[in-house]
C-alpha atoms as a PDB file:
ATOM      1  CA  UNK A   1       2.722  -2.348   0.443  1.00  0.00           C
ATOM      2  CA  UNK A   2      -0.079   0.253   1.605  1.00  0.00           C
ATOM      3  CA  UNK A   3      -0.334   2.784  -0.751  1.00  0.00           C
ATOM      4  CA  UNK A   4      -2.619   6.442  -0.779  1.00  0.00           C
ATOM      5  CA  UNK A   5      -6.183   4.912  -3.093  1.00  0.00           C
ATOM      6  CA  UNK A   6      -8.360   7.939  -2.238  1.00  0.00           C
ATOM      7  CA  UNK A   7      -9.430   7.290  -6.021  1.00  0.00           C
ATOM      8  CA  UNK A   8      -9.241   4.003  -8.006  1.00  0.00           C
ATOM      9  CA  UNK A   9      -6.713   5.977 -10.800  1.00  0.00           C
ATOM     10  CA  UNK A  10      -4.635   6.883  -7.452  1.00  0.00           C
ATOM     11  CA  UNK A  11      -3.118   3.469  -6.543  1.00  0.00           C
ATOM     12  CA  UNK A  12      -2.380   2.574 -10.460  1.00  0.00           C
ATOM     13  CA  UNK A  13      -0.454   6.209 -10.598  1.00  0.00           C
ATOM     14  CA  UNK A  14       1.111   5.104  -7.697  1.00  0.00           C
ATOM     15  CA  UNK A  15       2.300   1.867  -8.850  1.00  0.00           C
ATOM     16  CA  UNK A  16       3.800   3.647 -11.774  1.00  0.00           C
ATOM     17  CA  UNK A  17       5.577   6.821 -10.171  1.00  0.00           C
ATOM     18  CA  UNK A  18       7.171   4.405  -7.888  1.00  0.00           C
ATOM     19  CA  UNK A  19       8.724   3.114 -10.930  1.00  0.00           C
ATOM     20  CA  UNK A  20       7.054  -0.964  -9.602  1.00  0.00           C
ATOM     21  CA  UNK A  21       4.913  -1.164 -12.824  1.00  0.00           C
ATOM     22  CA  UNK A  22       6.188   0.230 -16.120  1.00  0.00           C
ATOM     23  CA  UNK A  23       4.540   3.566 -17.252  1.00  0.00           C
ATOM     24  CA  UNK A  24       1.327   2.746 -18.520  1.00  0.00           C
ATOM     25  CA  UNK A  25       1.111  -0.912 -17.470  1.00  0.00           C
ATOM     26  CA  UNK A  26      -0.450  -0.838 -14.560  1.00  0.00           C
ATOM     27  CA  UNK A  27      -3.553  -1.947 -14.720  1.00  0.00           C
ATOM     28  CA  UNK A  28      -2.349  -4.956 -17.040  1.00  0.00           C
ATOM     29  CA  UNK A  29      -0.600  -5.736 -13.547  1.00  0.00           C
ATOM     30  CA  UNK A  30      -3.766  -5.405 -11.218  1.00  0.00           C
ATOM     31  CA  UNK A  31      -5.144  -7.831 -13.829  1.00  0.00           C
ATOM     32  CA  UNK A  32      -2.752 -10.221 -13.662  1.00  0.00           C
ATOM     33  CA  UNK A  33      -2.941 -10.712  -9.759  1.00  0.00           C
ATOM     34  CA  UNK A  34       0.701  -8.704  -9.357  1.00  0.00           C
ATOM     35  CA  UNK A  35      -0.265  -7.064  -6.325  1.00  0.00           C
ATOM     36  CA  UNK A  36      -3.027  -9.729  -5.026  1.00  0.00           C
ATOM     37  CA  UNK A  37      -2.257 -10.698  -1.161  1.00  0.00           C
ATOM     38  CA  UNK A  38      -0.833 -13.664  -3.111  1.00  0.00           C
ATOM     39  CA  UNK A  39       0.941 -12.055  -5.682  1.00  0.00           C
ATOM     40  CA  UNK A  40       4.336 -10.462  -6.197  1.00  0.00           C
ATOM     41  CA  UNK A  41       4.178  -7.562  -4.112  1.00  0.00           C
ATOM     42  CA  UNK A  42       0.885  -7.366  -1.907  1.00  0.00           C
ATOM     43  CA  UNK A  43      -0.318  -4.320  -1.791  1.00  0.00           C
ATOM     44  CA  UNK A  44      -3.520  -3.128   0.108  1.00  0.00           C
ATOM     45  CA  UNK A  45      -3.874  -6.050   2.432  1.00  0.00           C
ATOM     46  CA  UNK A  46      -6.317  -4.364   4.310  1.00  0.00           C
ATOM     47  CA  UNK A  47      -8.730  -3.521   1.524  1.00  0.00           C
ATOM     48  CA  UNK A  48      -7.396   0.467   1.026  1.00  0.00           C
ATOM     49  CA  UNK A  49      -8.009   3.420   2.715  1.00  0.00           C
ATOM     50  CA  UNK A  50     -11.685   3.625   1.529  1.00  0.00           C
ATOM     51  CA  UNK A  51     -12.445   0.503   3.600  1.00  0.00           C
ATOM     52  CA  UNK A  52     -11.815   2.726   6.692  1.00  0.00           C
ATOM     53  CA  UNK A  53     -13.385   5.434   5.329  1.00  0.00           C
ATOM     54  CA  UNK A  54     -10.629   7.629   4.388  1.00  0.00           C
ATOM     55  CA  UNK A  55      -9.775   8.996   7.677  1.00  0.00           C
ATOM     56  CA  UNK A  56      -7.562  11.950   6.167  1.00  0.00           C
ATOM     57  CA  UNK A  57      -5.462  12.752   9.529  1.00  0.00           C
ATOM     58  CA  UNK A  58      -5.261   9.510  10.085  1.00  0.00           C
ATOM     59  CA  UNK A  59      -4.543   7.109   7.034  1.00  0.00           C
ATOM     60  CA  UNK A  60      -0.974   7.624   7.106  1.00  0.00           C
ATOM     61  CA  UNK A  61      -0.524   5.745  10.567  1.00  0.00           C
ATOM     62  CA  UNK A  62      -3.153   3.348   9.609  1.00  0.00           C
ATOM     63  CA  UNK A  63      -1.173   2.316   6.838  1.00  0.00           C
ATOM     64  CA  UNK A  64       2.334   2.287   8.748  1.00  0.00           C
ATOM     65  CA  UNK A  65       0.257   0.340  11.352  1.00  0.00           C
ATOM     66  CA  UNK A  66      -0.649  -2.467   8.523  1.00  0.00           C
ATOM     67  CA  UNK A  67       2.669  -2.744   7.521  1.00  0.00           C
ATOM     68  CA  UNK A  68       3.910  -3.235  10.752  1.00  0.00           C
ATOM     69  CA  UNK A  69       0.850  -5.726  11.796  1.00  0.00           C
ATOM     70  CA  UNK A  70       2.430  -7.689   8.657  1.00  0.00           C
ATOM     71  CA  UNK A  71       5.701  -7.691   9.312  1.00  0.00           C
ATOM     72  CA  UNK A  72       4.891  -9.390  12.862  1.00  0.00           C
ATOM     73  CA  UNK A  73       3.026 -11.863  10.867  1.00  0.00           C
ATOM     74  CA  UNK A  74       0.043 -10.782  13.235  1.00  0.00           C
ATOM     75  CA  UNK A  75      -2.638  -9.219  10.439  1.00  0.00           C
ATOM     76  CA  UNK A  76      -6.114  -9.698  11.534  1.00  0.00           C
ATOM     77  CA  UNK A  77      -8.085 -10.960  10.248  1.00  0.00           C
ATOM     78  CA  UNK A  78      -6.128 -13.873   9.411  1.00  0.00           C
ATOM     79  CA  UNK A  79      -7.040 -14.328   6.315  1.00  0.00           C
ATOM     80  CA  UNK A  80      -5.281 -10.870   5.549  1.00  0.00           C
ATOM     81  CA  UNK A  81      -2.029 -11.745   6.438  1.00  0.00           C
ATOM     82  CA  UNK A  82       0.672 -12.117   3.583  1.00  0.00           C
ATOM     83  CA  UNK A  83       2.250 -15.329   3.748  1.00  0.00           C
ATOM     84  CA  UNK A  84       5.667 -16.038   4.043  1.00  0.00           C
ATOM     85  CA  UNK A  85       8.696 -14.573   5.379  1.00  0.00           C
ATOM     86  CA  UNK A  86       8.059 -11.093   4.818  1.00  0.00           C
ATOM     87  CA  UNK A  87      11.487  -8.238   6.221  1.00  0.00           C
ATOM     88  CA  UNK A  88       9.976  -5.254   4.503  1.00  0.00           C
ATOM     89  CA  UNK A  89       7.299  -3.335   3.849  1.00  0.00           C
ATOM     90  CA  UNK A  90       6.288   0.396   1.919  1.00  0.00           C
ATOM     91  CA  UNK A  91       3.584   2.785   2.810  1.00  0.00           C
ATOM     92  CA  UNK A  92       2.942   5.936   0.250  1.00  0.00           C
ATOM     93  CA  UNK A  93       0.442   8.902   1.154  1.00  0.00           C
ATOM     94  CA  UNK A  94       0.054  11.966   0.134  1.00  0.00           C
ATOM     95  CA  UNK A  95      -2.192  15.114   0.249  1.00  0.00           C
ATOM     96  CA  UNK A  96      -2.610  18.569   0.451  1.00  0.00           C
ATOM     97  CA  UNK A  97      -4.629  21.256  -2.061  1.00  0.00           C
ATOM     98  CA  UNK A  98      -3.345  22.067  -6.173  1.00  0.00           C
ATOM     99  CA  UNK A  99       0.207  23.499  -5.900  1.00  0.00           C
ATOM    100  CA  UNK A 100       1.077  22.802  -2.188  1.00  0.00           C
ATOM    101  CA  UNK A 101       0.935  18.766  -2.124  1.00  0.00           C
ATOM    102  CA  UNK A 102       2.885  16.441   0.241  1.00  0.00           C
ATOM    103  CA  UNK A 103       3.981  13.123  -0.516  1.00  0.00           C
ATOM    104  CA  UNK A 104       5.449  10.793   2.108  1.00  0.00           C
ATOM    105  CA  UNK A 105       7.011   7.087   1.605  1.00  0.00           C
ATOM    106  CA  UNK A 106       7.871   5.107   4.535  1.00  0.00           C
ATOM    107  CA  UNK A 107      10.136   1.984   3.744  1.00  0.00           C
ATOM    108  CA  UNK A 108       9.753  -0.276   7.020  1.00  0.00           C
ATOM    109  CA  UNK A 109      11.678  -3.828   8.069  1.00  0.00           C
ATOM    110  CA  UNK A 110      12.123  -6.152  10.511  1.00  0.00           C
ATOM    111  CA  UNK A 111      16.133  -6.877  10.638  1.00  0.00           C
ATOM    112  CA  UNK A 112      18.425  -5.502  12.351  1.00  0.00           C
END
């Protein structure tokens, strides 16, 4: 999972509007390794859109192009790449200005 961290209160919002962590919990689950590249559901394999430096056109396909890195099982570094046998993956961005914001979730897999 790739999800929109422009600020650190971002991705645990996230985690709870998507209705993965229970409102409120969140952070108890970052703690607990929940979404570690090891953990339950990986999320931000490739460090988060602040490790690119936020490119704002732009982090929307950078985070479709993770997922789909990961689905290949071809993440690079290696050391980035979830392991196991992974058939889907979730992206979540959003943006805009207070009172016209856009929120897009992409839901990608690799069967047919």
């Amino acid at each position: 999972m790739e999800v929109h961290d422009c600020f650190s209160i971002s991705e645990l919002i996230i985690y709870e509007s998507l209705q993965i962590s229970p409102v409120g919990r969140a952070g108890e689950d970052v703690d607990a390794g929940f979404y570690d590249l090891d953990g339950k559901i990986p999320c931000q394999s490739d460090g988060g859109l602040k490790c690119f430096g936020h490119p704002i056109g732009a982090s929307g396909i950078h985070m479709a192009y993770e997922i789909y890195k990961q689905l290949q099982g071809k993440a690079q570094p290696e050391e980035r790449q979830v392991k196991g046998d992974l058939s889907l993956g979730l992206t979540h961005s959003h943006g805009g200005i207070c009172g016209s914001l856009v929120c897009c979730v992409g839901i990608f897999g690799n069967e047919l």
